[in-house]
N, C-alpha and C. Protein backbone atom coordinates (compact mmCIF):
# COMPACT_ATOMS: atom_id res chain seq x y z
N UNK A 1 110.72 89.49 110.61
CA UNK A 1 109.53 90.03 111.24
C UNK A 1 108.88 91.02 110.28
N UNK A 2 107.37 91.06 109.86
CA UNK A 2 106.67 91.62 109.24
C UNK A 2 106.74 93.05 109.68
N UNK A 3 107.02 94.25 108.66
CA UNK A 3 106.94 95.74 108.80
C UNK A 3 105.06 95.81 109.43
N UNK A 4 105.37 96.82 110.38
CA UNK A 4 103.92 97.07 110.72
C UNK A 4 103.22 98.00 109.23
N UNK A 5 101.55 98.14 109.69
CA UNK A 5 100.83 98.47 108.88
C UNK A 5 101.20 99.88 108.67
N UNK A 6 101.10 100.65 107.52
CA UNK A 6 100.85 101.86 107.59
C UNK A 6 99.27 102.27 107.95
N UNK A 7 99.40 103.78 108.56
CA UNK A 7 98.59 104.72 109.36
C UNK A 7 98.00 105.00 107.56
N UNK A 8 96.51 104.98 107.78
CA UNK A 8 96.43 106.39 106.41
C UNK A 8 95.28 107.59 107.05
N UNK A 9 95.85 108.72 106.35
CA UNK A 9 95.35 109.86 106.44
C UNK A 9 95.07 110.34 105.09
N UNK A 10 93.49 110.84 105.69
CA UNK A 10 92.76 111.93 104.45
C UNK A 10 93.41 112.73 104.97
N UNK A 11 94.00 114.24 103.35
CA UNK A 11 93.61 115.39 104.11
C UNK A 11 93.40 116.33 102.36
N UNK A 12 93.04 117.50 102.89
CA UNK A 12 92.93 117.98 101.88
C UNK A 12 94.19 119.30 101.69
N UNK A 13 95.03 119.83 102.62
CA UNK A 13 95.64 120.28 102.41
C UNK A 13 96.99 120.03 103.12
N UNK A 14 98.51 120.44 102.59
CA UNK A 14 99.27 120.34 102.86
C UNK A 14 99.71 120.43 104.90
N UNK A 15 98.71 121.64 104.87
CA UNK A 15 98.85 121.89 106.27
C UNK A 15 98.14 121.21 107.33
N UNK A 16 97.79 119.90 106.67
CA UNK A 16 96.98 119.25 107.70
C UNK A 16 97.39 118.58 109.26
N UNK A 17 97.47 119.35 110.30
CA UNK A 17 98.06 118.59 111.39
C UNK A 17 98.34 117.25 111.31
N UNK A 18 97.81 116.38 110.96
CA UNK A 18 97.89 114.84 111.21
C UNK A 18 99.03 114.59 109.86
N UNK A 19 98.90 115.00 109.16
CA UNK A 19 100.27 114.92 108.19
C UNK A 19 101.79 115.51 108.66
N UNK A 20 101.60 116.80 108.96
CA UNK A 20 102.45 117.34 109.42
C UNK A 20 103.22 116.86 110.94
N UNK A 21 102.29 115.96 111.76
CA UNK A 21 102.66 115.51 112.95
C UNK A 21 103.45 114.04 112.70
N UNK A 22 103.05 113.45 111.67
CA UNK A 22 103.23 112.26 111.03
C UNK A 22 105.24 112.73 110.55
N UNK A 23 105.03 113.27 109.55
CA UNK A 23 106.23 113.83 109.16
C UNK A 23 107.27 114.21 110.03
N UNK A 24 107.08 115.07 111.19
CA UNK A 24 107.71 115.31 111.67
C UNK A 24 108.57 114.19 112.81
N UNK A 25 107.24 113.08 113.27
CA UNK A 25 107.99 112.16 114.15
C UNK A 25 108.77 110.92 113.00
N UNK A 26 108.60 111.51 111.81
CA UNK A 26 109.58 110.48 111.42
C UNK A 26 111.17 111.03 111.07
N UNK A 27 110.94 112.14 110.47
CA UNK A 27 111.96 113.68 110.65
C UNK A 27 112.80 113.05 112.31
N UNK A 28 112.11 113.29 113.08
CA UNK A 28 112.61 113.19 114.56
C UNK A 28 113.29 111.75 114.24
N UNK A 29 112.54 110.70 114.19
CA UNK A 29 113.48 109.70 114.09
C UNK A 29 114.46 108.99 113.26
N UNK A 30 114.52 109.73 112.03
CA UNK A 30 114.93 109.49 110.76
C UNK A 30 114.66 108.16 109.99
N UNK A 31 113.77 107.43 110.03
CA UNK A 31 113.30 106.50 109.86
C UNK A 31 111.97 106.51 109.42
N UNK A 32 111.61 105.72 108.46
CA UNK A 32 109.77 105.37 107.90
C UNK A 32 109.58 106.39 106.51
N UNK A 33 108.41 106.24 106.21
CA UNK A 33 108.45 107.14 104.83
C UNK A 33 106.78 106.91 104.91
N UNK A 34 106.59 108.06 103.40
CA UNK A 34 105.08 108.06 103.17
C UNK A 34 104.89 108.37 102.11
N UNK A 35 103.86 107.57 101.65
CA UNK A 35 103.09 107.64 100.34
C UNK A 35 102.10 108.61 99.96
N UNK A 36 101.89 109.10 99.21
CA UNK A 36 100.81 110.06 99.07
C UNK A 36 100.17 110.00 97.56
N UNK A 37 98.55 110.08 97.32
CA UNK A 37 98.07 110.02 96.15
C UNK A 37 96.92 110.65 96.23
N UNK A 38 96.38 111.13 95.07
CA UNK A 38 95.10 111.84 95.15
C UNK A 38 94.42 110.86 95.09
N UNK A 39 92.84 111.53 95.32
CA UNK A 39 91.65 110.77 95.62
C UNK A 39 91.21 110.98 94.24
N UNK A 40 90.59 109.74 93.82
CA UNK A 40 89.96 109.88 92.60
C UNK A 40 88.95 108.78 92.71
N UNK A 41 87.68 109.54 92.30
CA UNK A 41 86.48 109.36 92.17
C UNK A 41 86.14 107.85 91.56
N UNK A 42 85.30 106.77 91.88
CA UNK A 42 85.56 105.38 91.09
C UNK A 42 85.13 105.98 89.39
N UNK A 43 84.56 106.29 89.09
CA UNK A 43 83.84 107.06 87.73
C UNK A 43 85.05 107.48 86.72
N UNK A 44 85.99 108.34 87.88
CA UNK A 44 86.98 108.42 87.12
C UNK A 44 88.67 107.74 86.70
N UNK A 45 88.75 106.55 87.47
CA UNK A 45 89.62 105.90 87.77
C UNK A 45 90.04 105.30 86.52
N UNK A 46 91.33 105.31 86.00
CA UNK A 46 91.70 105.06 84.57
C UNK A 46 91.13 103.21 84.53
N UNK A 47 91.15 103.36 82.94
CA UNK A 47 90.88 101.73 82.43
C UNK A 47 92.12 100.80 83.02
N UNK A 48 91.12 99.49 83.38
CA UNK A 48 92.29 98.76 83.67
C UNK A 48 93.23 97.76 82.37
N UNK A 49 94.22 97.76 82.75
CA UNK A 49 95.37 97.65 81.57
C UNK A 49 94.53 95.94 81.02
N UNK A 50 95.00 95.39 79.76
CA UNK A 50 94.62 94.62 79.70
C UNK A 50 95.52 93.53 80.00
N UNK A 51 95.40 92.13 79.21
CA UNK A 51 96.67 90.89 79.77
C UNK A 51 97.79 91.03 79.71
N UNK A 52 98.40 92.08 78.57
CA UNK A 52 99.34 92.14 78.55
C UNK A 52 99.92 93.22 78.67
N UNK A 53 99.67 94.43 79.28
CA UNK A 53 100.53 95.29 79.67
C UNK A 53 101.44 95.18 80.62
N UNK A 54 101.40 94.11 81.06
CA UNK A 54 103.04 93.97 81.82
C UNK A 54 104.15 94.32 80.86
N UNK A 55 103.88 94.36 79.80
CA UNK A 55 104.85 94.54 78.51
C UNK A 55 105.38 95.62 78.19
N UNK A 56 104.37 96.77 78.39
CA UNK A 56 104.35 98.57 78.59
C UNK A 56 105.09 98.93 79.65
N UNK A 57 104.78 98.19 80.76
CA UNK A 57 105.24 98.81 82.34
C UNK A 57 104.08 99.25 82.77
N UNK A 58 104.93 99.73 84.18
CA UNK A 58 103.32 100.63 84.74
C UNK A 58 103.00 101.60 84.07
N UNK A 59 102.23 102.46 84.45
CA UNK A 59 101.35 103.33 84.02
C UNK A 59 100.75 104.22 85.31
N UNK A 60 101.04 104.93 85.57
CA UNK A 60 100.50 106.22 86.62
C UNK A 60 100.28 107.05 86.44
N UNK A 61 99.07 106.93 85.80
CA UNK A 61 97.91 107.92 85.78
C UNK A 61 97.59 108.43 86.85
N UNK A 62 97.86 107.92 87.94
CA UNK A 62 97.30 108.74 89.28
C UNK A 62 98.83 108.49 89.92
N UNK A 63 99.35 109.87 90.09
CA UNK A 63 100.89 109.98 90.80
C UNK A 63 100.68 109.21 91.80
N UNK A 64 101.78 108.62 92.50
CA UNK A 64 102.20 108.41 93.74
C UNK A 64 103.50 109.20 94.20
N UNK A 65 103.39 109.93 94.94
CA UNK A 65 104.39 110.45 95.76
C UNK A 65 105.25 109.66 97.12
N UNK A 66 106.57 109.96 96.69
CA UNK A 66 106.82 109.34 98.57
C UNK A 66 107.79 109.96 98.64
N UNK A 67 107.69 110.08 100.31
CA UNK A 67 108.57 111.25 100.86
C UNK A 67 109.37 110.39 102.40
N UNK A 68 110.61 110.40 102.11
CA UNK A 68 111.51 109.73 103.15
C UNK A 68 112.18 110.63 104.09
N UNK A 69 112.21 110.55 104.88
CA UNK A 69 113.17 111.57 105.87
C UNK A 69 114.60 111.37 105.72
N UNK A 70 115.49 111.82 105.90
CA UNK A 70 117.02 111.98 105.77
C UNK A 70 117.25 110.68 106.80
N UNK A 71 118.24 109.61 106.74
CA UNK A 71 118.59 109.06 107.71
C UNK A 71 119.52 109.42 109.20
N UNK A 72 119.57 109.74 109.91
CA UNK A 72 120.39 109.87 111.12
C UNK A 72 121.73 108.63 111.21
N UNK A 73 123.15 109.39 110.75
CA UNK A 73 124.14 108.42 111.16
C UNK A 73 124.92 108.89 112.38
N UNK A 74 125.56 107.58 112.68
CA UNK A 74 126.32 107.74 113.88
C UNK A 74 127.28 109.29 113.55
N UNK A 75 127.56 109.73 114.50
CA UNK A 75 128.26 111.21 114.81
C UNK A 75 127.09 112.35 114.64
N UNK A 76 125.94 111.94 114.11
CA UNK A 76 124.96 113.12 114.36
C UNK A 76 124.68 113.99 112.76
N UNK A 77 125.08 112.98 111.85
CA UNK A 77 125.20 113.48 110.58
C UNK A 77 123.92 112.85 110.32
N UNK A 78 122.95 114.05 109.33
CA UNK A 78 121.76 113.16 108.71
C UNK A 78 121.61 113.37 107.31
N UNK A 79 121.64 111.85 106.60
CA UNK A 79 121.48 112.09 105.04
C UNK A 79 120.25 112.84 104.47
N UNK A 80 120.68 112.90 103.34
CA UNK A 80 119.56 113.61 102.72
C UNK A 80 118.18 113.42 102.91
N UNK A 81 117.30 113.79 102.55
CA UNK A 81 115.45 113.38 102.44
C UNK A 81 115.17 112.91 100.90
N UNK A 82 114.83 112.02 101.03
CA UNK A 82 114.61 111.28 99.53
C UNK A 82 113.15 111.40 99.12
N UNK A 83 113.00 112.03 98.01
CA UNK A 83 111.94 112.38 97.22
C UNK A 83 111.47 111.83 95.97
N UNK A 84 109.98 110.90 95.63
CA UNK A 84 109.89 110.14 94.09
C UNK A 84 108.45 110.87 93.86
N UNK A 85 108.38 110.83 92.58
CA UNK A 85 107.54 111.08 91.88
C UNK A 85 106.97 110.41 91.25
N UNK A 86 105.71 108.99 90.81
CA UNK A 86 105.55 107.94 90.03
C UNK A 86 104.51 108.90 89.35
N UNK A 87 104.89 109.14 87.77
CA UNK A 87 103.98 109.35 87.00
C UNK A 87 103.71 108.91 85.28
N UNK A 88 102.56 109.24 84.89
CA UNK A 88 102.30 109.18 83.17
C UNK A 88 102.86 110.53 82.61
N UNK A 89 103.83 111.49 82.65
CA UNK A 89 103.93 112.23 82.03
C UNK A 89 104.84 112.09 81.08
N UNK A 90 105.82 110.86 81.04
CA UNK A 90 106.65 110.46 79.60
C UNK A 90 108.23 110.96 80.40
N UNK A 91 108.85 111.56 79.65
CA UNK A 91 110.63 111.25 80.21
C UNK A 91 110.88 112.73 80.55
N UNK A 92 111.53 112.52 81.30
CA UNK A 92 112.38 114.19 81.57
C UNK A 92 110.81 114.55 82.47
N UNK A 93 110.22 114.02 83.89
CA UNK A 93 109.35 114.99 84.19
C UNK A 93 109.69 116.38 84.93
N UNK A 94 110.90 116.26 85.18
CA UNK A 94 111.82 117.41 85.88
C UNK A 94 111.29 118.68 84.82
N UNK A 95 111.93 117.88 83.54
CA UNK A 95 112.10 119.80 82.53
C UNK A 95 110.61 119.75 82.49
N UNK A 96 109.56 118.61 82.16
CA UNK A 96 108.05 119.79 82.15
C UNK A 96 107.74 120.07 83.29
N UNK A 97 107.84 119.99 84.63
CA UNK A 97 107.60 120.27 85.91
C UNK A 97 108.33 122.18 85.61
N UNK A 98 109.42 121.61 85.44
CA UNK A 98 110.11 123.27 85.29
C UNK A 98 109.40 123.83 84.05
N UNK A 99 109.09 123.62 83.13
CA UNK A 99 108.48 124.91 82.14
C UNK A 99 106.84 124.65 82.99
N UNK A 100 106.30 124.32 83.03
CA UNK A 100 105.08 124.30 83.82
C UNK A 100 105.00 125.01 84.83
N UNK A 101 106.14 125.45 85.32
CA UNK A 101 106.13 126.67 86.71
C UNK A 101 106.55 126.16 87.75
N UNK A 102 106.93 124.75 87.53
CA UNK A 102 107.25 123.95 88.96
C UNK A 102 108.83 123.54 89.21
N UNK A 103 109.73 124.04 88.78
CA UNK A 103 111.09 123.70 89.01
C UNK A 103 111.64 122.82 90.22
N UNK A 104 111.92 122.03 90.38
CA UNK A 104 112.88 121.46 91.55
C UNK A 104 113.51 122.63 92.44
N UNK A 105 113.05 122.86 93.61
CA UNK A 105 113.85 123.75 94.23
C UNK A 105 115.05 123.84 94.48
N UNK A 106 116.03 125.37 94.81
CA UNK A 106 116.96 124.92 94.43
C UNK A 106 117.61 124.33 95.50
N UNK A 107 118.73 123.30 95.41
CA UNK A 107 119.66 122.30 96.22
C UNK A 107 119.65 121.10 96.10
N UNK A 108 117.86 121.10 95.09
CA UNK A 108 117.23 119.74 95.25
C UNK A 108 118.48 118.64 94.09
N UNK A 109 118.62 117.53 94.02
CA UNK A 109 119.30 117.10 93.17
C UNK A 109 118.65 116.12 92.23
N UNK A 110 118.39 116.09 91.58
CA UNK A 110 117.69 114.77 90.82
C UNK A 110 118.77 113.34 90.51
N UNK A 111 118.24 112.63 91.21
CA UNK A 111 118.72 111.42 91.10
C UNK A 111 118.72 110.36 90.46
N UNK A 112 117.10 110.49 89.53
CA UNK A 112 116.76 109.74 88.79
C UNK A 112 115.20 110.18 87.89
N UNK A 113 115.04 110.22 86.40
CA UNK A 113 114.28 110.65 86.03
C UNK A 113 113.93 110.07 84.81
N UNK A 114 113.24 109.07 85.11
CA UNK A 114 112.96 107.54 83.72
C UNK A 114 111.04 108.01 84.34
N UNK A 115 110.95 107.46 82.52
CA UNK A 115 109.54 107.24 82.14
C UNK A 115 108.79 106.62 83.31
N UNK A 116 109.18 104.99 83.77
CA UNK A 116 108.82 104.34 83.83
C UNK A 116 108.77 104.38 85.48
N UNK A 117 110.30 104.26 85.87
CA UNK A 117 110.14 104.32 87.13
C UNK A 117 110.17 105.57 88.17
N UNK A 118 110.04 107.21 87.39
CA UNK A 118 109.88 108.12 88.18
C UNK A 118 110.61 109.28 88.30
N UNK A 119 110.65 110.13 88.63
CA UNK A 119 111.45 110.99 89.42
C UNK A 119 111.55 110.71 90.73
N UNK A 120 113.21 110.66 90.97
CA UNK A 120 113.53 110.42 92.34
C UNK A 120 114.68 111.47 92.80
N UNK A 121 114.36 112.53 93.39
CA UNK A 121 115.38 113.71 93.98
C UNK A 121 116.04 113.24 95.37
N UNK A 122 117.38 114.39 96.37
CA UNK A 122 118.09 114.14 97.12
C UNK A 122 117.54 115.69 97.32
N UNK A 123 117.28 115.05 98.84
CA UNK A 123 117.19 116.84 99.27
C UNK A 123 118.01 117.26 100.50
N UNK A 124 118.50 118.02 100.57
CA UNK A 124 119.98 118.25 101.50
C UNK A 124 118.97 118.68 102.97
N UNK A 125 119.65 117.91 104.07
CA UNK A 125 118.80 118.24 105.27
C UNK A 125 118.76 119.76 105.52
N UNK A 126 119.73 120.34 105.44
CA UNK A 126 119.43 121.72 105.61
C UNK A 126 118.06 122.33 104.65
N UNK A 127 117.16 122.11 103.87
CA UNK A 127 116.13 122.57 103.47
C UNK A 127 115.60 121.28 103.38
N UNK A 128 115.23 120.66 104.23
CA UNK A 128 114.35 119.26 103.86
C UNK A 128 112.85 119.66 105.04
N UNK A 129 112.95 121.02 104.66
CA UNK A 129 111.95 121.21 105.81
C UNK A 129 110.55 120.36 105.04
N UNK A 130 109.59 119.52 106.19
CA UNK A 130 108.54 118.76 105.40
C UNK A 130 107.57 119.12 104.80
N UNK A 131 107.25 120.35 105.64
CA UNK A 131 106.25 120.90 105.44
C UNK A 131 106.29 121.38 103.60
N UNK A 132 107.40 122.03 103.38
CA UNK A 132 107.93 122.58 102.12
C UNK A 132 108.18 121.88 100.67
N UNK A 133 108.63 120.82 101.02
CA UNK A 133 108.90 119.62 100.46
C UNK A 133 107.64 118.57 100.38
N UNK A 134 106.72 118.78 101.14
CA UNK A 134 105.42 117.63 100.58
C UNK A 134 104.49 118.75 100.06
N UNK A 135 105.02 120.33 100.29
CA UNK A 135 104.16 121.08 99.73
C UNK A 135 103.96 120.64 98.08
N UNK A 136 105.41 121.02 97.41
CA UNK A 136 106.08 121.03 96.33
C UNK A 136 105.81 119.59 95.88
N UNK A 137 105.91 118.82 96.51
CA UNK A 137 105.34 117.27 95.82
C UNK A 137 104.01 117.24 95.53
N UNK A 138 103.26 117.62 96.16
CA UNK A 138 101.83 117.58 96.61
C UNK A 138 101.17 118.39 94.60
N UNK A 139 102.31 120.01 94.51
CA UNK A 139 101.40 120.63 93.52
C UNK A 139 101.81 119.61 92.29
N UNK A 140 103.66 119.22 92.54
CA UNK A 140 104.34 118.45 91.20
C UNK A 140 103.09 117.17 90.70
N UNK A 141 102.74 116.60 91.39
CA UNK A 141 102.50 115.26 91.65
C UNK A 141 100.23 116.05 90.97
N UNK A 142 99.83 116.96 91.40
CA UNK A 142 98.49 117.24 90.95
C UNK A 142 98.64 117.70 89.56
N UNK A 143 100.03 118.53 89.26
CA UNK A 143 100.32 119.20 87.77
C UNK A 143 100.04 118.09 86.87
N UNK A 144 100.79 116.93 87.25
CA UNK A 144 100.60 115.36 86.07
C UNK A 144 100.13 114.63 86.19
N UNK A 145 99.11 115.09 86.97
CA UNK A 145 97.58 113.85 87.15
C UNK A 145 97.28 113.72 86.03
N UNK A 146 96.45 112.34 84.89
CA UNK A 146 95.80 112.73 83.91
C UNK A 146 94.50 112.34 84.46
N UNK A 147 94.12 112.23 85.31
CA UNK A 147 92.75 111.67 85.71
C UNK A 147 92.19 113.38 86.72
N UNK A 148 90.80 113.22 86.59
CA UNK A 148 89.92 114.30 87.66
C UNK A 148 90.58 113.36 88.78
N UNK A 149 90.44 114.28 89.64
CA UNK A 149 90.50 114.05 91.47
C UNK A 149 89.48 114.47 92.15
N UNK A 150 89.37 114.30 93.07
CA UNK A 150 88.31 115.01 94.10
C UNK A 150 88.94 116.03 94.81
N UNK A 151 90.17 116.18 94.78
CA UNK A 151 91.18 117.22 95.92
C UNK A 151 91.42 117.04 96.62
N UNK A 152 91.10 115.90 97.36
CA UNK A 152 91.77 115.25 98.35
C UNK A 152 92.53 114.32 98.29
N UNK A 153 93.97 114.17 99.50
CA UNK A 153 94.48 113.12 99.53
C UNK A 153 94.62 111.88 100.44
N UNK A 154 95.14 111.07 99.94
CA UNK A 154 95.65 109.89 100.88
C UNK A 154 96.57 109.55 101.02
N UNK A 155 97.26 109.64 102.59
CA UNK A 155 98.52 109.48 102.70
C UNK A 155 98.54 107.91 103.49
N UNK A 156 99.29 107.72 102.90
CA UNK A 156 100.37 105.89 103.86
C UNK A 156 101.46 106.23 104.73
N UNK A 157 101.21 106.38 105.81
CA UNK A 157 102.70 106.45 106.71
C UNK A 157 103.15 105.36 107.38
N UNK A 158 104.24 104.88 107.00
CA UNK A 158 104.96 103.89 107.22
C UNK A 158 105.83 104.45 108.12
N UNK A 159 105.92 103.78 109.58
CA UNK A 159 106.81 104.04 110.40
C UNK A 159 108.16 103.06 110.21
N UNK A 160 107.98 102.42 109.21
CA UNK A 160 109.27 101.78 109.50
C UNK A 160 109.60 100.75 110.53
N UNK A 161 108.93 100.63 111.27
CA UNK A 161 109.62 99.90 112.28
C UNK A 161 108.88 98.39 111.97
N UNK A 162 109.25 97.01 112.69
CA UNK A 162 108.49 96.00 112.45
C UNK A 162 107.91 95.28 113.59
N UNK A 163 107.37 94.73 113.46
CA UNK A 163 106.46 93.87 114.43
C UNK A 163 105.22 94.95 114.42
């Protein structure tokens, strides 16, 4: 059975009710995830690759963020909140995030941190608060834009569920 559509939301700041309400009923159910990317202007939207950059890999010039809620297991235990980062900033985006002023908060764990396919952290439910955590994605993810934005974003919320 086909995953339903994701919901998308503009917003321009972290504290946007409809994000934050989004987050939280998936928090509540431990299930679904969301995408997030800045808005960028058509004017400024990077060149498109030519025939053969399948050869390079991707290229994300314009981050994508996604933010998973911790899963809920039987006995009432909930895994971590899973955190990625898709960007053009080259290898190790953790250490320039950290000399740039943006460190991984602490508890956070890095799980994975390749050119190509991202930064991907573990965030311990005890600080997986959302609000905090899509804050911190939100500035990581604008620090290594190489493209202008407009300042606004667009989020994909995927509930997860199907039909």
């Amino acid at each position: 059975m086909p995953r339903s559509r994701p919901t998308e939301i503009e917003f321009v700041d972290v504290d946007d009710a409809r994000l934050l309400a989004a987050a939280a009923a998936l928090t509540d159910r431990g299930e679904g995830w969301i995408n997030l990317e800045p808005i960028v202007d058509e004017e400024h939207q990077p060149m498109q690759a030519g025939p053969f950059a399948f050869l390079a890999g991707p290229s994300h010039d314009i981050p994508t963020v996604t933010w998973m809620p911790g899963r809920h297991q039987p006995g009432g235990e909930t895994k971590p909140t899973t955190v990625g980062l898709q960007h053009a900033a080259g290898p190790r985006v953790a250490r320039t995030l950290a000399a740039s002023g943006l460190p991984l908060p602490e508890q956070w764990r890095v799980t994975q941190d390749h050119p190509r396919r991202g930064l991907v952290a573990s965030v311990p439910a005890a600080v997986a608060d959302p609000r905090s955590v899509l804050e911190w994605l939100l500035r990581a993810a604008a620090s290594v834009c190489t493209v202008t934005t407009t300042g606004r974003w667009r989020a994909a919320v995927h509930d997860g569920r199907t039909g």
